[in-house]
PDB file of N, CA and C in Angstrom:
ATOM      1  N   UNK A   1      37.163   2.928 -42.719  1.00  0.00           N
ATOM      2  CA  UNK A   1      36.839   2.411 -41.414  1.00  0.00           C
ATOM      3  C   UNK A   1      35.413   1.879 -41.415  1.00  0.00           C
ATOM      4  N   UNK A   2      35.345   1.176 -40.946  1.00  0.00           N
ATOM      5  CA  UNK A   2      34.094   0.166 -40.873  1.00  0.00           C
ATOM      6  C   UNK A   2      33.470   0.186 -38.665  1.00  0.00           C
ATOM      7  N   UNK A   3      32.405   0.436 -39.085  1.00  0.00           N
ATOM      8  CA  UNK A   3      31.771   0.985 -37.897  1.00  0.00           C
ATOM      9  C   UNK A   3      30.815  -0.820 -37.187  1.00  0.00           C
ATOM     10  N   UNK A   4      30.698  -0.889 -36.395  1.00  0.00           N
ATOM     11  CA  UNK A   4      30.551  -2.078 -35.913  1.00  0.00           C
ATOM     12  C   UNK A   4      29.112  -1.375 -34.614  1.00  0.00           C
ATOM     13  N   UNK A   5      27.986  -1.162 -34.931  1.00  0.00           N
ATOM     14  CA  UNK A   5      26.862  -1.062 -34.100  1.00  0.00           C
ATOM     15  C   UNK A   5      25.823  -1.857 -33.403  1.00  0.00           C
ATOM     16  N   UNK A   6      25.987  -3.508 -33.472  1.00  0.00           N
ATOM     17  CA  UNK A   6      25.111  -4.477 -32.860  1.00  0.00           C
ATOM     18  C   UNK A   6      25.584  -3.876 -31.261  1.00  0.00           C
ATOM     19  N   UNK A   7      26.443  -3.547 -30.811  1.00  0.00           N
ATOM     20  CA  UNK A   7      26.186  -3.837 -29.080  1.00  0.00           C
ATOM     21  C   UNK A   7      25.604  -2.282 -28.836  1.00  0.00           C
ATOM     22  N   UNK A   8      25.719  -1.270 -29.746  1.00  0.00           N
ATOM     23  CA  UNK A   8      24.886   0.180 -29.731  1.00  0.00           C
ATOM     24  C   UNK A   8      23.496  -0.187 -29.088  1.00  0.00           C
ATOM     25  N   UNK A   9      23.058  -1.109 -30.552  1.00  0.00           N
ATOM     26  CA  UNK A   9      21.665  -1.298 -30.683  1.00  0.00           C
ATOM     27  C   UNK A   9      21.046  -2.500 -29.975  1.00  0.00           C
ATOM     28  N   UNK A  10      22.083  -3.444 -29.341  1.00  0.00           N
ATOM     29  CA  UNK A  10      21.171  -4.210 -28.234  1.00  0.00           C
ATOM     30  C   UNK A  10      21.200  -3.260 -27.006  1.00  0.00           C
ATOM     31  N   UNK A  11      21.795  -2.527 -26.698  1.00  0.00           N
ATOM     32  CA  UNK A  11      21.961  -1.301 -25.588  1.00  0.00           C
ATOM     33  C   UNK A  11      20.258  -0.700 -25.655  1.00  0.00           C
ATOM     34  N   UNK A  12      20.367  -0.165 -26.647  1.00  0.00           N
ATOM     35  CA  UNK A  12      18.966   0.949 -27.042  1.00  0.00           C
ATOM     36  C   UNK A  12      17.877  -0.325 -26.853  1.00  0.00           C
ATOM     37  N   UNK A  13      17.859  -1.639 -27.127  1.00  0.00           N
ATOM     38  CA  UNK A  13      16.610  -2.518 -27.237  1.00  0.00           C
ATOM     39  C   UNK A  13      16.739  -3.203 -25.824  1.00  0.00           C
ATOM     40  N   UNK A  14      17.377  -3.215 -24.847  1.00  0.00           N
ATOM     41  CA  UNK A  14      17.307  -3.554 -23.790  1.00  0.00           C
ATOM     42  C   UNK A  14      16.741  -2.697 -22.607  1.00  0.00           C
ATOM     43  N   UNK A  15      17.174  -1.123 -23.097  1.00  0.00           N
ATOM     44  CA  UNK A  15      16.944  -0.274 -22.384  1.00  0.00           C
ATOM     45  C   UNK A  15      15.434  -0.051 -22.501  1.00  0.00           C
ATOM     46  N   UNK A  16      14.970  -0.345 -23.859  1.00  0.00           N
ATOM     47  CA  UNK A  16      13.185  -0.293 -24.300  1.00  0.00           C
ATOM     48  C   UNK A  16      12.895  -1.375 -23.430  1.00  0.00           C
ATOM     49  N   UNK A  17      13.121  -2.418 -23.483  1.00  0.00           N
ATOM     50  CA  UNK A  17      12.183  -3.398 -23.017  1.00  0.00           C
ATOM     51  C   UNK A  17      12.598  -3.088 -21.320  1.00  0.00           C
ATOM     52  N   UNK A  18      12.819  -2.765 -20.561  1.00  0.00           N
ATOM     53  CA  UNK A  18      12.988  -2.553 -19.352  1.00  0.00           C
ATOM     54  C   UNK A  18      12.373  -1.330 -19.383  1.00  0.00           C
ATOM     55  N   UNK A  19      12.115  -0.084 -19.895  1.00  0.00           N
ATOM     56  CA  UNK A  19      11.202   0.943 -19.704  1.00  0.00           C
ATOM     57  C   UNK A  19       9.655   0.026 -19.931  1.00  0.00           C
ATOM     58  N   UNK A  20       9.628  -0.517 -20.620  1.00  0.00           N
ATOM     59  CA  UNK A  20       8.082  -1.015 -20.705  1.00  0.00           C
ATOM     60  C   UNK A  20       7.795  -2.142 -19.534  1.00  0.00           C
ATOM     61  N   UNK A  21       8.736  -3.012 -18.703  1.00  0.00           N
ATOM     62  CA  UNK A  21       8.418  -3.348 -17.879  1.00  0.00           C
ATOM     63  C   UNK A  21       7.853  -2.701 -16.837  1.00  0.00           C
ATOM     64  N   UNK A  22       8.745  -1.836 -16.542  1.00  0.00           N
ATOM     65  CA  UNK A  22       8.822  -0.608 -15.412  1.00  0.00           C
ATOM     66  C   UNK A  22       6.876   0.570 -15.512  1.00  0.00           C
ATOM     67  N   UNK A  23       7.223   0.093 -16.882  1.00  0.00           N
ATOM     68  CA  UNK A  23       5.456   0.811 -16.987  1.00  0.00           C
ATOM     69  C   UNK A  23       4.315   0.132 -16.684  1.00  0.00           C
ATOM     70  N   UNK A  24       4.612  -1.216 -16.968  1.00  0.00           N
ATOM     71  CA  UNK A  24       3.498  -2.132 -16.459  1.00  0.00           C
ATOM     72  C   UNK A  24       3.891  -2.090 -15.411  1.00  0.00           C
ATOM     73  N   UNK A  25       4.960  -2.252 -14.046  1.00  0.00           N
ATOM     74  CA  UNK A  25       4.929  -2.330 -12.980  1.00  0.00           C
ATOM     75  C   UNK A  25       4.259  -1.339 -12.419  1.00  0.00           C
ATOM     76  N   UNK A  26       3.849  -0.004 -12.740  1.00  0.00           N
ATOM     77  CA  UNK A  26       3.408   1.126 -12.184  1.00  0.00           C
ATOM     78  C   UNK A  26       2.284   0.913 -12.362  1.00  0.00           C
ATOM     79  N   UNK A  27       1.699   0.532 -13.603  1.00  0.00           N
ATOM     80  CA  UNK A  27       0.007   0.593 -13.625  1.00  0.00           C
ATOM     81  C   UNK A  27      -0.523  -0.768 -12.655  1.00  0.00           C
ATOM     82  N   UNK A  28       0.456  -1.898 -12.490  1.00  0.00           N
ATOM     83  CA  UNK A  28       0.178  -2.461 -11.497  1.00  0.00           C
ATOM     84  C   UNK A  28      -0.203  -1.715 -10.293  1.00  0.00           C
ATOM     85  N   UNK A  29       1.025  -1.081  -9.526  1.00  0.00           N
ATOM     86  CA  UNK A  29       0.905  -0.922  -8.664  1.00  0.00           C
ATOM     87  C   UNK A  29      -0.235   0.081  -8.130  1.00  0.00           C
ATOM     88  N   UNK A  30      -0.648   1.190  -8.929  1.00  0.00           N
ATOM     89  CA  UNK A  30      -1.428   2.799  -8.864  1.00  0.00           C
ATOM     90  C   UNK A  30      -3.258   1.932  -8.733  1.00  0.00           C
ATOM     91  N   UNK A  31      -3.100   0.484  -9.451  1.00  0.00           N
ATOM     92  CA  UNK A  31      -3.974  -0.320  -9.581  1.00  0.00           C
ATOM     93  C   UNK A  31      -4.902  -1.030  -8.330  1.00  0.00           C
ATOM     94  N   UNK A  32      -3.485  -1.843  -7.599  1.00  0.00           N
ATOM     95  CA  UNK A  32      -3.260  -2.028  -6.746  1.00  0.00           C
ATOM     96  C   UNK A  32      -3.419  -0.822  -5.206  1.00  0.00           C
ATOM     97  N   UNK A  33      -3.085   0.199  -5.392  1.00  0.00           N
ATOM     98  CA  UNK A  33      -3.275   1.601  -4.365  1.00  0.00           C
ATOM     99  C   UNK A  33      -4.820   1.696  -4.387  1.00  0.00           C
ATOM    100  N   UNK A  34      -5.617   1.446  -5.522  1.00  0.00           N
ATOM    101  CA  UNK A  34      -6.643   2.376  -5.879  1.00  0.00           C
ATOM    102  C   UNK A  34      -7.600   1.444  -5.028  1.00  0.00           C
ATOM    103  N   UNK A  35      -7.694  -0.025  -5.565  1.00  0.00           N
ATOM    104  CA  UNK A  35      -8.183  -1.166  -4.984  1.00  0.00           C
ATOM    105  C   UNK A  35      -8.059  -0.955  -2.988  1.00  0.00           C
ATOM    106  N   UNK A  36      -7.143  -0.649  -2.536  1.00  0.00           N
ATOM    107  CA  UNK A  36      -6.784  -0.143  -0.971  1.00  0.00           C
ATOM    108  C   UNK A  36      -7.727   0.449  -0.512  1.00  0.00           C
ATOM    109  N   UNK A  37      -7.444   1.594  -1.809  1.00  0.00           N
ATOM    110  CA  UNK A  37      -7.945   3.166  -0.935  1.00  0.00           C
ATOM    111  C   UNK A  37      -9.826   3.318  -1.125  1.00  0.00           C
ATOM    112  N   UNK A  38     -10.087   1.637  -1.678  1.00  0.00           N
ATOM    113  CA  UNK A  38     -11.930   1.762  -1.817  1.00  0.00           C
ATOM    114  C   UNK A  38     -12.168   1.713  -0.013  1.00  0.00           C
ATOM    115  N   UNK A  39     -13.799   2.667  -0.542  1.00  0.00           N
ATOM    116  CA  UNK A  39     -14.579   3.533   0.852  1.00  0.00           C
ATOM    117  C   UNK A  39     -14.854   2.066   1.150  1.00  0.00           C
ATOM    118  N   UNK A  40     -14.931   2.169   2.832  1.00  0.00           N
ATOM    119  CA  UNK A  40     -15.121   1.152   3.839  1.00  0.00           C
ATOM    120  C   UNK A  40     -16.820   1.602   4.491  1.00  0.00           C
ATOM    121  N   UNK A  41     -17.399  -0.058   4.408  1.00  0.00           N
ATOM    122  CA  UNK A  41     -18.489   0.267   4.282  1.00  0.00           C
ATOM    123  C   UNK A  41     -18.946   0.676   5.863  1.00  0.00           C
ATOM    124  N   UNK A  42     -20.021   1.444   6.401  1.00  0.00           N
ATOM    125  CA  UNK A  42     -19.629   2.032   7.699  1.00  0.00           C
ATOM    126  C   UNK A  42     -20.844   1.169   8.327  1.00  0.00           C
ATOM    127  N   UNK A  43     -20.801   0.670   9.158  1.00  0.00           N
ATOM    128  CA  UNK A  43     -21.794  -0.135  10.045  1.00  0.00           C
ATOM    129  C   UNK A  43     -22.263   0.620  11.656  1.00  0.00           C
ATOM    130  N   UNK A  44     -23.163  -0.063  12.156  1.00  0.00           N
ATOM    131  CA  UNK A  44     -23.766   0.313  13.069  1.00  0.00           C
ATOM    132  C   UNK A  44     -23.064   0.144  14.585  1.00  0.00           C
ATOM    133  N   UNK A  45     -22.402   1.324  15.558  1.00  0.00           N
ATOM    134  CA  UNK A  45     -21.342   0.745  16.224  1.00  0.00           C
ATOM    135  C   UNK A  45     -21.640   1.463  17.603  1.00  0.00           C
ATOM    136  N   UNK A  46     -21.184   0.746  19.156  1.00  0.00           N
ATOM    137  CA  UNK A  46     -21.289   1.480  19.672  1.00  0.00           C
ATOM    138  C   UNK A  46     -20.120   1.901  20.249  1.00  0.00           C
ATOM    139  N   UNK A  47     -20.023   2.861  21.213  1.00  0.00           N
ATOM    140  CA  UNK A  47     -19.191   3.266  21.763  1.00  0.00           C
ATOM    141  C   UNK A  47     -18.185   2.604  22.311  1.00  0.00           C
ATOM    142  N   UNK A  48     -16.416   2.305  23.070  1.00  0.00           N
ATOM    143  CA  UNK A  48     -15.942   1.669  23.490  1.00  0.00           C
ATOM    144  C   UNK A  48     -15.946   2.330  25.036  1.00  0.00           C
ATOM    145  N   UNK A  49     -15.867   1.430  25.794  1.00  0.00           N
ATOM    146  CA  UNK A  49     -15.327   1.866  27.171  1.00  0.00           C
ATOM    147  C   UNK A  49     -14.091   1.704  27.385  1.00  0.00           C
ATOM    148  N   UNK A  50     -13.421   3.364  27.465  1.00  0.00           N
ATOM    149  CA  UNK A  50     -12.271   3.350  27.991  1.00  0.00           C
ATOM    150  C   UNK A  50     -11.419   2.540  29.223  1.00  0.00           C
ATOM    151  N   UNK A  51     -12.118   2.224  29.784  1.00  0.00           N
ATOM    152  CA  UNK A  51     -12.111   2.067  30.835  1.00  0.00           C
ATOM    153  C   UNK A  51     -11.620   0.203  30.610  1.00  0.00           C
ATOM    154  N   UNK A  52     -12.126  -0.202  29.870  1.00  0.00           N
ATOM    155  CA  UNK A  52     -12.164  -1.663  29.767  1.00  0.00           C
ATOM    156  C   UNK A  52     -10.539  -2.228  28.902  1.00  0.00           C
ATOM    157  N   UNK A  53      -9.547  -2.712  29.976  1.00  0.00           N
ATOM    158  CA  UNK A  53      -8.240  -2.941  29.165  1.00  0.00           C
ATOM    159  C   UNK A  53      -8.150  -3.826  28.301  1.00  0.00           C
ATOM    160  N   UNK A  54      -8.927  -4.650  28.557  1.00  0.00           N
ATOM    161  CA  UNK A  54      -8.937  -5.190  26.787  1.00  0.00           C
ATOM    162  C   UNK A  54      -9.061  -4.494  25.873  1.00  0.00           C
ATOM    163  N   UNK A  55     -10.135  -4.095  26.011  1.00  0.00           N
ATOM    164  CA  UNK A  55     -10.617  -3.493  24.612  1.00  0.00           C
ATOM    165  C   UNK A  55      -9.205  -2.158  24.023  1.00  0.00           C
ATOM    166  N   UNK A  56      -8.741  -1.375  25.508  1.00  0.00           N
ATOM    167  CA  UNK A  56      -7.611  -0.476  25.116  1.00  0.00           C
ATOM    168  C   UNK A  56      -6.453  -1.177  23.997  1.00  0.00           C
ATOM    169  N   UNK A  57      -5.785  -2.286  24.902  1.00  0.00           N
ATOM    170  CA  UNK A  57      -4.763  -3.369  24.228  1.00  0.00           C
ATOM    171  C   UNK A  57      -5.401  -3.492  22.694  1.00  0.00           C
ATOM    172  N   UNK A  58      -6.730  -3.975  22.419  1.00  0.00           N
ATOM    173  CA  UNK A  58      -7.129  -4.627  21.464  1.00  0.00           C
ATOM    174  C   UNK A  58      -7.016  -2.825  20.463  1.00  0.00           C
ATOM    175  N   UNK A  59      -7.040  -1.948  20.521  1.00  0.00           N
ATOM    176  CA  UNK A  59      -6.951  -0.919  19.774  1.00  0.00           C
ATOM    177  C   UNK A  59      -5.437  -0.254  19.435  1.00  0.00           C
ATOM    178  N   UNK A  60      -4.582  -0.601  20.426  1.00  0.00           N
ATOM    179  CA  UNK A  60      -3.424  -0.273  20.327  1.00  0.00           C
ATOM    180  C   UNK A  60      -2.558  -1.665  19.598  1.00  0.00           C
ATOM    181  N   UNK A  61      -3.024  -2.705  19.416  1.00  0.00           N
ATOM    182  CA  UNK A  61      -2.720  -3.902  18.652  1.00  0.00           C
ATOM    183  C   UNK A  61      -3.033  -3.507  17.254  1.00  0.00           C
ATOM    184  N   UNK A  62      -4.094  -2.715  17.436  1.00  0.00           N
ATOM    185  CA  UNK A  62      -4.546  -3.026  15.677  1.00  0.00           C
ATOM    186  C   UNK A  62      -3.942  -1.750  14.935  1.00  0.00           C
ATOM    187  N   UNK A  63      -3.577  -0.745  16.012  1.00  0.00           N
ATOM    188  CA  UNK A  63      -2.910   0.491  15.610  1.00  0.00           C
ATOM    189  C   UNK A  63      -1.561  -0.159  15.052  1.00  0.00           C
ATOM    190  N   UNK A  64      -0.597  -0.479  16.376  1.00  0.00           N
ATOM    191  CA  UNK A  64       0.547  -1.350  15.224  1.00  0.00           C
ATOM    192  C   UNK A  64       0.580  -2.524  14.294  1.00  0.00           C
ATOM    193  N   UNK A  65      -0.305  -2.783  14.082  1.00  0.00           N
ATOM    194  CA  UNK A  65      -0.638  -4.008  13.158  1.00  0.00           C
ATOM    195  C   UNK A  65      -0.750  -3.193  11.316  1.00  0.00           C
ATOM    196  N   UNK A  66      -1.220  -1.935  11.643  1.00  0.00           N
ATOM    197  CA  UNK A  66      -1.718  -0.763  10.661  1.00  0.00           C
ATOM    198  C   UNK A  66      -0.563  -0.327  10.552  1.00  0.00           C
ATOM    199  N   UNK A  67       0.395   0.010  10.959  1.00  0.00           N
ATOM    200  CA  UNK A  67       1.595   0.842  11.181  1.00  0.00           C
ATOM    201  C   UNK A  67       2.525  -0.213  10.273  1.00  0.00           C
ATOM    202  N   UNK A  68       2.818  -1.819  10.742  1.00  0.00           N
ATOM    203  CA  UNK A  68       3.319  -2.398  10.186  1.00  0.00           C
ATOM    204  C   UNK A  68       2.955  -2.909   8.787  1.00  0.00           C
ATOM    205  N   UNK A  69       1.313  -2.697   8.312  1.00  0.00           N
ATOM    206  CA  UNK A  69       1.279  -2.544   7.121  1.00  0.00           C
ATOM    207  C   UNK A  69       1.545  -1.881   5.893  1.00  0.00           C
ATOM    208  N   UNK A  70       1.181  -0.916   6.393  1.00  0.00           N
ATOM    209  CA  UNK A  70       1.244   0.011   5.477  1.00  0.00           C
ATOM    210  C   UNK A  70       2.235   0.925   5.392  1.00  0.00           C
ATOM    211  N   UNK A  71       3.181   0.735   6.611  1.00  0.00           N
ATOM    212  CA  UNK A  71       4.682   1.389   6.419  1.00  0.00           C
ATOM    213  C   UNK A  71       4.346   3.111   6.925  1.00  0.00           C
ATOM    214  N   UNK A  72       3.769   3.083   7.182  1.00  0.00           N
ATOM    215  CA  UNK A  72       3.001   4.869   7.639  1.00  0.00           C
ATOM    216  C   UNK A  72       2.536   5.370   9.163  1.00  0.00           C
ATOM    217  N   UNK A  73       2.866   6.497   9.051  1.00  0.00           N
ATOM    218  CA  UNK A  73       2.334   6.688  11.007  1.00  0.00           C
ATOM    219  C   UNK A  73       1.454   6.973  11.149  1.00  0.00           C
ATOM    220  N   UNK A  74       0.746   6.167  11.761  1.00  0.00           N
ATOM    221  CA  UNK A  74      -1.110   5.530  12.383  1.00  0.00           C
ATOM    222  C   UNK A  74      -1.447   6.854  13.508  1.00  0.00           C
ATOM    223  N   UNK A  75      -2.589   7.441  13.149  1.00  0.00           N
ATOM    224  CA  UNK A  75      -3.168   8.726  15.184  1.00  0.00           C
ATOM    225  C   UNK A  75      -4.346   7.897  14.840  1.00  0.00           C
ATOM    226  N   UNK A  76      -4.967   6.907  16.198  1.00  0.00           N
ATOM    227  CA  UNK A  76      -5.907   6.690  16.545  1.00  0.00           C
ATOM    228  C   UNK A  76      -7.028   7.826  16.974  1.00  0.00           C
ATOM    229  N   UNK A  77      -7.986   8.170  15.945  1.00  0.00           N
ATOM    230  CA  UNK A  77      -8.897   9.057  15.976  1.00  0.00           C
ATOM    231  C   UNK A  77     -10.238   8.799  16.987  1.00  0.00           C
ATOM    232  N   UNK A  78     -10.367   7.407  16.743  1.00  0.00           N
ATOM    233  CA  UNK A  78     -12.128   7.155  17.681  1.00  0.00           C
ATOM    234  C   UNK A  78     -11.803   5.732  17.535  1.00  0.00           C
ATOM    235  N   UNK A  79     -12.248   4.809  18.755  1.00  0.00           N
ATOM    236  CA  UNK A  79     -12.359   4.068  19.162  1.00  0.00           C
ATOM    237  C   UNK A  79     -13.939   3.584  19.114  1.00  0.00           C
ATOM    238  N   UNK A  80     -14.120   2.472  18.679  1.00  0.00           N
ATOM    239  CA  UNK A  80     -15.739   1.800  18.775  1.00  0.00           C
ATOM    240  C   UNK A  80     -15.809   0.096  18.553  1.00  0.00           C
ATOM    241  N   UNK A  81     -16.895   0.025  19.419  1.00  0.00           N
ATOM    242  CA  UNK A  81     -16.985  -1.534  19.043  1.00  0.00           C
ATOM    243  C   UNK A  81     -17.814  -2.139  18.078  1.00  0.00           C
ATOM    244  N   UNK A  82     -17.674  -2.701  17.056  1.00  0.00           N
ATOM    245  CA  UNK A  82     -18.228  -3.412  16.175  1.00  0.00           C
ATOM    246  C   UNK A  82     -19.641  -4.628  16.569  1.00  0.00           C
ATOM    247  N   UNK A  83     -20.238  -4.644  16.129  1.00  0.00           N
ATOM    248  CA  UNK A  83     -21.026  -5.575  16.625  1.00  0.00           C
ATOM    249  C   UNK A  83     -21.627  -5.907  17.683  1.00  0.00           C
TER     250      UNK A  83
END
C-alpha cells in the first residue's frame, strides 16, 4: 500500500501560516491598545456650571460619543471646562 500525504501536509502548512498571521494580528492590536491607553496631558481648567444646559448636553454628548467608541460603559466622574 502506498500512502499518499500532500493534502496531510498542505493541511499542517496552512494551518502554520494562519497561526502566524493571527500573531501578527495581536501584536498589532496590544500595539494599537497601548498607543490609546497613553497618559493625557492635564491642563489648566475651570469648573463647569451645572446649571448652564449647554454645557450639561455638551457632556452627556461626549459621554455617548465615548460609549460608542470604545464599545464600554462610560460614569461621568467630573465635569470641567477647558480653556
Amino acid at each position: 500500500m502506498e500512502y499518499n500525504y500532500t493534502g496531510l501536509i498542505a493541511i499542517f502548512v496552512y494551518l502554520a501560516i494562519l497561526l502566524l498571521i493571527s500573531k501578527f494580528r495581536k501584536k498589532e492590536e496590544t500595539a494599537e491598545a497601548v498607543e490609546e491607553a497613553a497618559p493625557i496631558e492635564r491642563k489648566t481648567s475651570a469648573p463647569l456650571d451645572l446649571n448652564d444646559e449647554d454645557a450639561t448636553i455638551a457632556s452627556l454628548i461626549a459621554a455617548i460619543e465615548c460609549r460608542n467608541e470604545f464599545h464600554r460603559n462610560v460614569q461621568v466622574v467630573s465635569v470641567r471646562r477647558i480653556g
